[in-house]
C-alpha atoms as a PDB file:
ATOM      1  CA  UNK A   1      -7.313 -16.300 -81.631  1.00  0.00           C
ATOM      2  CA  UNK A   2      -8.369 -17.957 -84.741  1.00  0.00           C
ATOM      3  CA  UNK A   3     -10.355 -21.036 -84.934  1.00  0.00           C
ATOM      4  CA  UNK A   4      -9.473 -22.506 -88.599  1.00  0.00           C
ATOM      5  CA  UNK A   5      -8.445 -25.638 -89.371  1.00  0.00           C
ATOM      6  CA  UNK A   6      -4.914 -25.404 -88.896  1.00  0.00           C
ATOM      7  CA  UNK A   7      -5.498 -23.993 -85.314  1.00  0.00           C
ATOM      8  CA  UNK A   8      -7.010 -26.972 -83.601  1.00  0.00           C
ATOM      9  CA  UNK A   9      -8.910 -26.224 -80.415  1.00  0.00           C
ATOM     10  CA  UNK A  10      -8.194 -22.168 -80.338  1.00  0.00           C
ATOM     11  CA  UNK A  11     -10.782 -20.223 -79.062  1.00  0.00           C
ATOM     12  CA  UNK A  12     -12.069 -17.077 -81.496  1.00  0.00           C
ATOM     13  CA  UNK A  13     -11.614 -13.865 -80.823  1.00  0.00           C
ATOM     14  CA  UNK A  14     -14.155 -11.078 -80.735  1.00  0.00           C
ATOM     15  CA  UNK A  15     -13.663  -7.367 -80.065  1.00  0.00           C
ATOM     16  CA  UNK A  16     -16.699  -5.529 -78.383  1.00  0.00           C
ATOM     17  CA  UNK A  17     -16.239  -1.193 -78.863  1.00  0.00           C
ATOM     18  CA  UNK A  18     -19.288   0.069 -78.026  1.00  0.00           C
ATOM     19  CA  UNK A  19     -18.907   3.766 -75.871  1.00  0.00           C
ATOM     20  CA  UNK A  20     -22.103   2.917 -73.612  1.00  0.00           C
ATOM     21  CA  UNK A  21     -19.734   1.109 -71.138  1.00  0.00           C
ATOM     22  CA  UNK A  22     -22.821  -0.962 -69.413  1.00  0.00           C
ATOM     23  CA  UNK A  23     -23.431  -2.301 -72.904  1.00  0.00           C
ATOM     24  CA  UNK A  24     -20.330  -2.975 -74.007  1.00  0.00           C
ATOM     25  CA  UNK A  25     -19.988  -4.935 -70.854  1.00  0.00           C
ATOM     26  CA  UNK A  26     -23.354  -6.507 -71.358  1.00  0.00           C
ATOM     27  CA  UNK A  27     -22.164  -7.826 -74.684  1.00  0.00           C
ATOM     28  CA  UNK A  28     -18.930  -9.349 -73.538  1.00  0.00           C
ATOM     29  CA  UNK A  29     -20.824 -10.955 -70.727  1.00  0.00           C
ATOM     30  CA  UNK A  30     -22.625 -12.491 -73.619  1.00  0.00           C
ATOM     31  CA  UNK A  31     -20.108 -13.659 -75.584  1.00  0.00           C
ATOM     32  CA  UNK A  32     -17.421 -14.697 -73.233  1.00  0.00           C
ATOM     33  CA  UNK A  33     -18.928 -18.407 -72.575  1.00  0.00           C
ATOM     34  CA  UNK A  34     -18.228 -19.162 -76.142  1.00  0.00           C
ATOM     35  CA  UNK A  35     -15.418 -16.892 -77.468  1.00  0.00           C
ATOM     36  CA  UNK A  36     -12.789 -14.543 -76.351  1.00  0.00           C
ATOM     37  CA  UNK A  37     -13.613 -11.157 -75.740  1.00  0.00           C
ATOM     38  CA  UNK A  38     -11.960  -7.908 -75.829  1.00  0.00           C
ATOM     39  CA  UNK A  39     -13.628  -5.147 -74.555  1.00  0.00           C
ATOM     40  CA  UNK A  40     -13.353  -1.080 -76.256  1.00  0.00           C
ATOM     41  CA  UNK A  41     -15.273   1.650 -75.433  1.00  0.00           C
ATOM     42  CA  UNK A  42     -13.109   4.442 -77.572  1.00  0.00           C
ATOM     43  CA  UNK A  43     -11.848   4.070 -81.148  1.00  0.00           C
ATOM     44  CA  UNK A  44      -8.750   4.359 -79.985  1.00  0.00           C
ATOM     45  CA  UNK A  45      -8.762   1.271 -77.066  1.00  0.00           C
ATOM     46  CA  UNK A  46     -10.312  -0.542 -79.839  1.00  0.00           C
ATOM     47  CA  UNK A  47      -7.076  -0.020 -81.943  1.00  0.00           C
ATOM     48  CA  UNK A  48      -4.437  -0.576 -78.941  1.00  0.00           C
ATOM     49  CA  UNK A  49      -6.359  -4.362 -78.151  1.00  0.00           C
ATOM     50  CA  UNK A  50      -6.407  -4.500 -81.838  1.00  0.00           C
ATOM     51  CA  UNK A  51      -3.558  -7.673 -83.530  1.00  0.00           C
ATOM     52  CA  UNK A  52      -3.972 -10.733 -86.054  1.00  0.00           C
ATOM     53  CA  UNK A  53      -5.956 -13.001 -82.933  1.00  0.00           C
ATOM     54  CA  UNK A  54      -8.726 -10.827 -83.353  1.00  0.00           C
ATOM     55  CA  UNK A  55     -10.870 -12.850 -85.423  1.00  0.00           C
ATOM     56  CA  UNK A  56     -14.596 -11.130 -85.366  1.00  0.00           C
ATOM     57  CA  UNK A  57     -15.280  -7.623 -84.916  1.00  0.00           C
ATOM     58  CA  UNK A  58     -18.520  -5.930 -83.563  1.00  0.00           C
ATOM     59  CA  UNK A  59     -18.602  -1.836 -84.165  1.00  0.00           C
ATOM     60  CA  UNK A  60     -20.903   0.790 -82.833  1.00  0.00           C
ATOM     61  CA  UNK A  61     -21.069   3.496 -85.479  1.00  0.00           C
ATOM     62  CA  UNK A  62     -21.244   6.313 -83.021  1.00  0.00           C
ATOM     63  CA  UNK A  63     -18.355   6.567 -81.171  1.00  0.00           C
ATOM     64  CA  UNK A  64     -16.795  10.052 -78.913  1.00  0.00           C
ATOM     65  CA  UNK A  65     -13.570   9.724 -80.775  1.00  0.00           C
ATOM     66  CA  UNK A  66     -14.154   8.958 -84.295  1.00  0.00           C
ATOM     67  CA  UNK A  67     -17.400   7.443 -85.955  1.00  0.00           C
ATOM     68  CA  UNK A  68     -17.212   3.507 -86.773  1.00  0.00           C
ATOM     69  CA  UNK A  69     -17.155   3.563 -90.263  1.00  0.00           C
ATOM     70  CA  UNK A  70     -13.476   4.948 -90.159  1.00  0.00           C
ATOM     71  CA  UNK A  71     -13.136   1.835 -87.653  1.00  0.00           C
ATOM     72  CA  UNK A  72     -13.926  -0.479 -90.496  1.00  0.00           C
ATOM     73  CA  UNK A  73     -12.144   1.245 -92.605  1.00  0.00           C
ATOM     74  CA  UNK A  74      -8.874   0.735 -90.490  1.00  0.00           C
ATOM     75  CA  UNK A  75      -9.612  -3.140 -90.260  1.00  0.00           C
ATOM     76  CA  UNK A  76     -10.515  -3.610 -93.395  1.00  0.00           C
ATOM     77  CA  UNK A  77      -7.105  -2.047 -94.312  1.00  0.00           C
ATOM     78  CA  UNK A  78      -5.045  -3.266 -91.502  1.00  0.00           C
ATOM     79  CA  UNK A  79      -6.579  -6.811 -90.533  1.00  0.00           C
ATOM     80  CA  UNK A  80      -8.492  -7.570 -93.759  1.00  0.00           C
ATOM     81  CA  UNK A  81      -9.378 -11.479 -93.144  1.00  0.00           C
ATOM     82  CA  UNK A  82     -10.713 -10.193 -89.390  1.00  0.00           C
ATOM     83  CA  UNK A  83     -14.599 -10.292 -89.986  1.00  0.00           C
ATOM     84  CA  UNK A  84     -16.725  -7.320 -88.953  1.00  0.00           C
ATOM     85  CA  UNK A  85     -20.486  -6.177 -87.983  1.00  0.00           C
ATOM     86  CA  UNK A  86     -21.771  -2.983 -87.167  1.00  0.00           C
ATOM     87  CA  UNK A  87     -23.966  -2.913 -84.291  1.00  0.00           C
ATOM     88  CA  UNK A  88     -25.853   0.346 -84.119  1.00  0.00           C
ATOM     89  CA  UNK A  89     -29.120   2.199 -83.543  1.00  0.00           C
ATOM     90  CA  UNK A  90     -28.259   3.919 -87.038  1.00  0.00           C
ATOM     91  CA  UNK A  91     -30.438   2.046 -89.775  1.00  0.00           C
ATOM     92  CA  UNK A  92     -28.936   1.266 -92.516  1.00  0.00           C
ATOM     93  CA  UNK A  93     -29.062   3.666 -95.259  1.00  0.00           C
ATOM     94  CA  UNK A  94     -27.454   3.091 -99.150  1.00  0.00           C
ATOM     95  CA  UNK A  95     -24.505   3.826 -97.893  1.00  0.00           C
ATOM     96  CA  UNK A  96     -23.332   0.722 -96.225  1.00  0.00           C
ATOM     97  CA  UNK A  97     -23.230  -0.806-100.186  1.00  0.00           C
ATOM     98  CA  UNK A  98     -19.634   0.822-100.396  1.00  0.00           C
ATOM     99  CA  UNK A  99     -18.617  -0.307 -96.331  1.00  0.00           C
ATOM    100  CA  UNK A 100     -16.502  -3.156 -96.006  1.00  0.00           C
ATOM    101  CA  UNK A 101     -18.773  -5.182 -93.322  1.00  0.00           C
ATOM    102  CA  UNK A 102     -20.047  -8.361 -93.118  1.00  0.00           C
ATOM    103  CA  UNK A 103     -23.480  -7.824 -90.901  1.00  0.00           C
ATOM    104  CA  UNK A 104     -24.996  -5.126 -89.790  1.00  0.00           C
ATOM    105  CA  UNK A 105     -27.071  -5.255 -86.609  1.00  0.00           C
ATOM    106  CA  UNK A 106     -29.599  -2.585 -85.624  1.00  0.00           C
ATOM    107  CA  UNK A 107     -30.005  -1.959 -81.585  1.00  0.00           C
ATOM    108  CA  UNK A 108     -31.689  -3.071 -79.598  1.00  0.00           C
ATOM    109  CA  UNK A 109     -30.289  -6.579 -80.142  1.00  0.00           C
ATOM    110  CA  UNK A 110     -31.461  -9.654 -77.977  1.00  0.00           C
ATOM    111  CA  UNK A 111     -28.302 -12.269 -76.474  1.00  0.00           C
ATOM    112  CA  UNK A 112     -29.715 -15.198 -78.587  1.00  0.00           C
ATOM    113  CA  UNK A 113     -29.886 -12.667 -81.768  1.00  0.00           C
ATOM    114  CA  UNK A 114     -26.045 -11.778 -81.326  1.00  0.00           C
ATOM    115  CA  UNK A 115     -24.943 -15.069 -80.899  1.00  0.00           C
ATOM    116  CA  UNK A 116     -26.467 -16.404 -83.924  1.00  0.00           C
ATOM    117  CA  UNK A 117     -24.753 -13.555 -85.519  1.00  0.00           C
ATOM    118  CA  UNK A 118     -21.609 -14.022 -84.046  1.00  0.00           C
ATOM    119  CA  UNK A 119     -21.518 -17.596 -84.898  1.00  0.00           C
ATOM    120  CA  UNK A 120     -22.803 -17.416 -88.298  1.00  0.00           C
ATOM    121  CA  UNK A 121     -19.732 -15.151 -88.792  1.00  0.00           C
ATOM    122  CA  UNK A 122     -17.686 -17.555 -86.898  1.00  0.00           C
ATOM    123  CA  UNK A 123     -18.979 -20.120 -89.435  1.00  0.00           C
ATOM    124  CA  UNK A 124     -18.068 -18.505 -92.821  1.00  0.00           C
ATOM    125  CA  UNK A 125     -14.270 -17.602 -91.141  1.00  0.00           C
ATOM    126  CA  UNK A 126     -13.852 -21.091 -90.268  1.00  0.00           C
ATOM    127  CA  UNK A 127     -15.142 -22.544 -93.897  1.00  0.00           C
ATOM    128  CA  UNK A 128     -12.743 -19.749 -96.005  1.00  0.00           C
ATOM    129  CA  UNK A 129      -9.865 -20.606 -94.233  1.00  0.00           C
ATOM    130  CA  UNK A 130     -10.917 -24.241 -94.955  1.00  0.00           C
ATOM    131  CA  UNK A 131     -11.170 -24.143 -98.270  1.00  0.00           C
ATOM    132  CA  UNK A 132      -8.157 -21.336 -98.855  1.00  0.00           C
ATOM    133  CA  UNK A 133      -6.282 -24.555 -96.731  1.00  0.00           C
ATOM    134  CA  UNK A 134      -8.011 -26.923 -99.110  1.00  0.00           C
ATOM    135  CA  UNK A 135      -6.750 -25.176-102.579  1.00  0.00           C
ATOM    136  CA  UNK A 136      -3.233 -25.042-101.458  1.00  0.00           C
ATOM    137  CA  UNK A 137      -3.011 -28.677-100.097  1.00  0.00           C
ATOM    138  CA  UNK A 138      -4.517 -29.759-103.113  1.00  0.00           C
ATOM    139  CA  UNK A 139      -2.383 -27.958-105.388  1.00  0.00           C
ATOM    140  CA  UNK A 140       0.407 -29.681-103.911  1.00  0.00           C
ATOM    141  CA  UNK A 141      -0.447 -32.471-104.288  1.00  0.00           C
ATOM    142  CA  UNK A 142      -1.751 -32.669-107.648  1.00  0.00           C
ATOM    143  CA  UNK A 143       2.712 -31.194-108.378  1.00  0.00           C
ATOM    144  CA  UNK A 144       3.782 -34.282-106.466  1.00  0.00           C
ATOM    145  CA  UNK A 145       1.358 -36.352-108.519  1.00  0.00           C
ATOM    146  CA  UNK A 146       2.879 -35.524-111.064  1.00  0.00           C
ATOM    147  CA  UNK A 147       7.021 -35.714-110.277  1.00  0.00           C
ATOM    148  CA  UNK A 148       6.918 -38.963-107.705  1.00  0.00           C
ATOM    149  CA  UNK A 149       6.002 -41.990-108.397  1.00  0.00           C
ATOM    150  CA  UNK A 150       3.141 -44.101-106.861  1.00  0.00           C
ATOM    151  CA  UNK A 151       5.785 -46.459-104.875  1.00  0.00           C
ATOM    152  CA  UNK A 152       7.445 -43.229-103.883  1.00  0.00           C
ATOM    153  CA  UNK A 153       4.326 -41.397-102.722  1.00  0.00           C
ATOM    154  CA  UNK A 154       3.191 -44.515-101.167  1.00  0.00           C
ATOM    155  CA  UNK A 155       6.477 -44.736 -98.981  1.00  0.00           C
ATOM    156  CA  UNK A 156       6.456 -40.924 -98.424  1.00  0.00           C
ATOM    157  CA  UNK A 157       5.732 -39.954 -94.647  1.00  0.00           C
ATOM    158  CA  UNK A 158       5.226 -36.378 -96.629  1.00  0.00           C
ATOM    159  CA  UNK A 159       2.504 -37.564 -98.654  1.00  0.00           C
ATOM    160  CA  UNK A 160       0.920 -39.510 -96.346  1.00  0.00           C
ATOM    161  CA  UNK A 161       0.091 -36.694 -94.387  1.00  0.00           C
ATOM    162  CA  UNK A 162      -0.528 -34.548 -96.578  1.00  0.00           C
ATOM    163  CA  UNK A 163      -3.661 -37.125 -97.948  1.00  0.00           C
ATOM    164  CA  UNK A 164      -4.763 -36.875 -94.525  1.00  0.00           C
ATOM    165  CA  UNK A 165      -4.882 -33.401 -94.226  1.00  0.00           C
ATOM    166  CA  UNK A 166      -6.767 -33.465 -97.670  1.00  0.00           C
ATOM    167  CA  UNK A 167      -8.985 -35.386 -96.094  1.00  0.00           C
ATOM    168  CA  UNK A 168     -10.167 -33.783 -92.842  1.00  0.00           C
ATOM    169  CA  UNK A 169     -10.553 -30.000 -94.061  1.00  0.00           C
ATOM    170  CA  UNK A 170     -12.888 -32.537 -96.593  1.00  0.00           C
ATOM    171  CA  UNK A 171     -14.932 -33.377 -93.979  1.00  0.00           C
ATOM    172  CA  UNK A 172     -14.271 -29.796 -92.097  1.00  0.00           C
ATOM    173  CA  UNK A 173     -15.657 -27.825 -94.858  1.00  0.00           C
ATOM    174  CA  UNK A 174     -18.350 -30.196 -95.674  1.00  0.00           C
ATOM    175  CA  UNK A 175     -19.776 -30.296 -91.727  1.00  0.00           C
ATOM    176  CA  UNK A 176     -19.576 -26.208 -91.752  1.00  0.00           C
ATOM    177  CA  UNK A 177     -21.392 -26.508 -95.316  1.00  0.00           C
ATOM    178  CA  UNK A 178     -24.516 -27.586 -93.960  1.00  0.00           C
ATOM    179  CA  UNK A 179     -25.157 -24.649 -91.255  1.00  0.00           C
ATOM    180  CA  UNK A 180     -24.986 -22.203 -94.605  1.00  0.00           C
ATOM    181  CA  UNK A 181     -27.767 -20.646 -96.939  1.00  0.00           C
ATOM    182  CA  UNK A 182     -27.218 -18.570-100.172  1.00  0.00           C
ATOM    183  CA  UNK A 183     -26.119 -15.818 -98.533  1.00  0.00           C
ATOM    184  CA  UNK A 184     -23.438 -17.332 -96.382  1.00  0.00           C
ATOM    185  CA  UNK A 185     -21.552 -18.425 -99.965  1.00  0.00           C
ATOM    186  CA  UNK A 186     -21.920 -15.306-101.464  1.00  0.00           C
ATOM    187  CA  UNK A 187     -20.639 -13.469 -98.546  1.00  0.00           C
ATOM    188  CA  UNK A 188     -17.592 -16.367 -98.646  1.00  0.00           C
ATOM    189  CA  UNK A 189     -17.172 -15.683-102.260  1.00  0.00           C
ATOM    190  CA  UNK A 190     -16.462 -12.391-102.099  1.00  0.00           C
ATOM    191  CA  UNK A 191     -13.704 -12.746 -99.709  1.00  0.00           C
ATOM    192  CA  UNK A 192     -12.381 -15.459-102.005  1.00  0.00           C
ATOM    193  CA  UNK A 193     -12.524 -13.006-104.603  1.00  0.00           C
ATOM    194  CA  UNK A 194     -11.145 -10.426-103.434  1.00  0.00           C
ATOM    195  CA  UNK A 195      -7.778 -12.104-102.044  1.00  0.00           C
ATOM    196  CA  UNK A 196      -7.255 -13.692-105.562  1.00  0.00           C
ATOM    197  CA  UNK A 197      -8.011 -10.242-107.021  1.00  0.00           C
ATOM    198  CA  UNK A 198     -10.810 -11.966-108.686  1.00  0.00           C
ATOM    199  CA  UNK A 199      -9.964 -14.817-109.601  1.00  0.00           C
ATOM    200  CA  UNK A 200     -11.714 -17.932-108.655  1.00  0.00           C
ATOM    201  CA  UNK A 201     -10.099 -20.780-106.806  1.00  0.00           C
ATOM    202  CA  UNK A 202     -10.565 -23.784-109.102  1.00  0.00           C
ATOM    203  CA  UNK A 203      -8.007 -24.653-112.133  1.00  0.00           C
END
């Protein structure tokens, strides 16, 4: 279930399909002190566990059913704010330019190396739907600014909390900020992007 701001406390959601069964399970074992885990070993148990809660998922690219790129593809599609990695003993090859993925991992993969994965994708999830939060509140209330007066804001329960709100995905954003390099934001901006259809988020 989704950790952003407007979700308090929820734990994230990861989905694990990977057809070596002992791995999978290895994986999950990871994970599972620190996030929710669903477990797929088949394409098609990865699409039955599949809804909205299902914040990060990892992908093995070699799969009995149907390879994990058409996995990605289906996300991407179907659950397109859901972040996903590959994790695979295929190296990567030109062809992951055009695959809508946010990390790709190459087997064999150590537990501390896919947790720092996992959260750095946790990370940039959690800052997006900051800032997306951020824009909107902030939109509003620049529109109320602008139609109330000061003794009516001032009075206003509304606005009140609204400020606050303004105020703590502030300091949310800013505190997730500092665990980022240059790749982080240009990952974030061209989710951003893409949702506005290209357009950037500031007036």
């Amino acid at each position: 279930m989704s950790t952003s701001p407007e979700s308090g406390d929820s734990q994230t959601t990861v989905l694990v399909l990977e057809d070596e069964e002992g791995l999978a399970d290895l994986y999950t074992v990871w994970l599972s002190d620190e996030y929710s885990v669903r477990t797929a070993y088949t394409a098609a148990e990865a699409r039955d566990k599949f809804d909205q809660d299902v914040d990060i998922a990892l992908i093995d690219r070699r799969l009995p059913d149907e390879s994990g790129d058409a996995v990605l593809d289906w996300i991407s599609r179907n659950y397109p704010k859901c972040r996903q990695a590959m994790v695979t003993a295929v190296n990567p090859d030109i062809d992951i330019v055009e695959m809508p993925l946010d990390d790709y991992l190459v087997k064999p993969i150590q537990k501390d190396e896919l947790l720092k994965r996992v959260r750095r994708l946790d990370n940039q999830r959690n800052y997006e739907g900051a800032v997306r939060d951020l824009y909107a509140l902030t939109r509003k209330r620049v529109h109320l600014e602008s139609e109330l007066s000061e003794s009516e804001r001032s009075s206003s329960e509304e606005f009140a909390w609204l400020e606050t709100r303004i105020e703590e995905l502030e300091q949310t954003a800013a505190e997730v900020n500092g665990k980022f390099d240059d790749r982080d934001f240009l990952e974030i901006a061209r989710r951003l992007g893409d949702d506005t259809g290209g357009d950037s988020y500031g007036e």
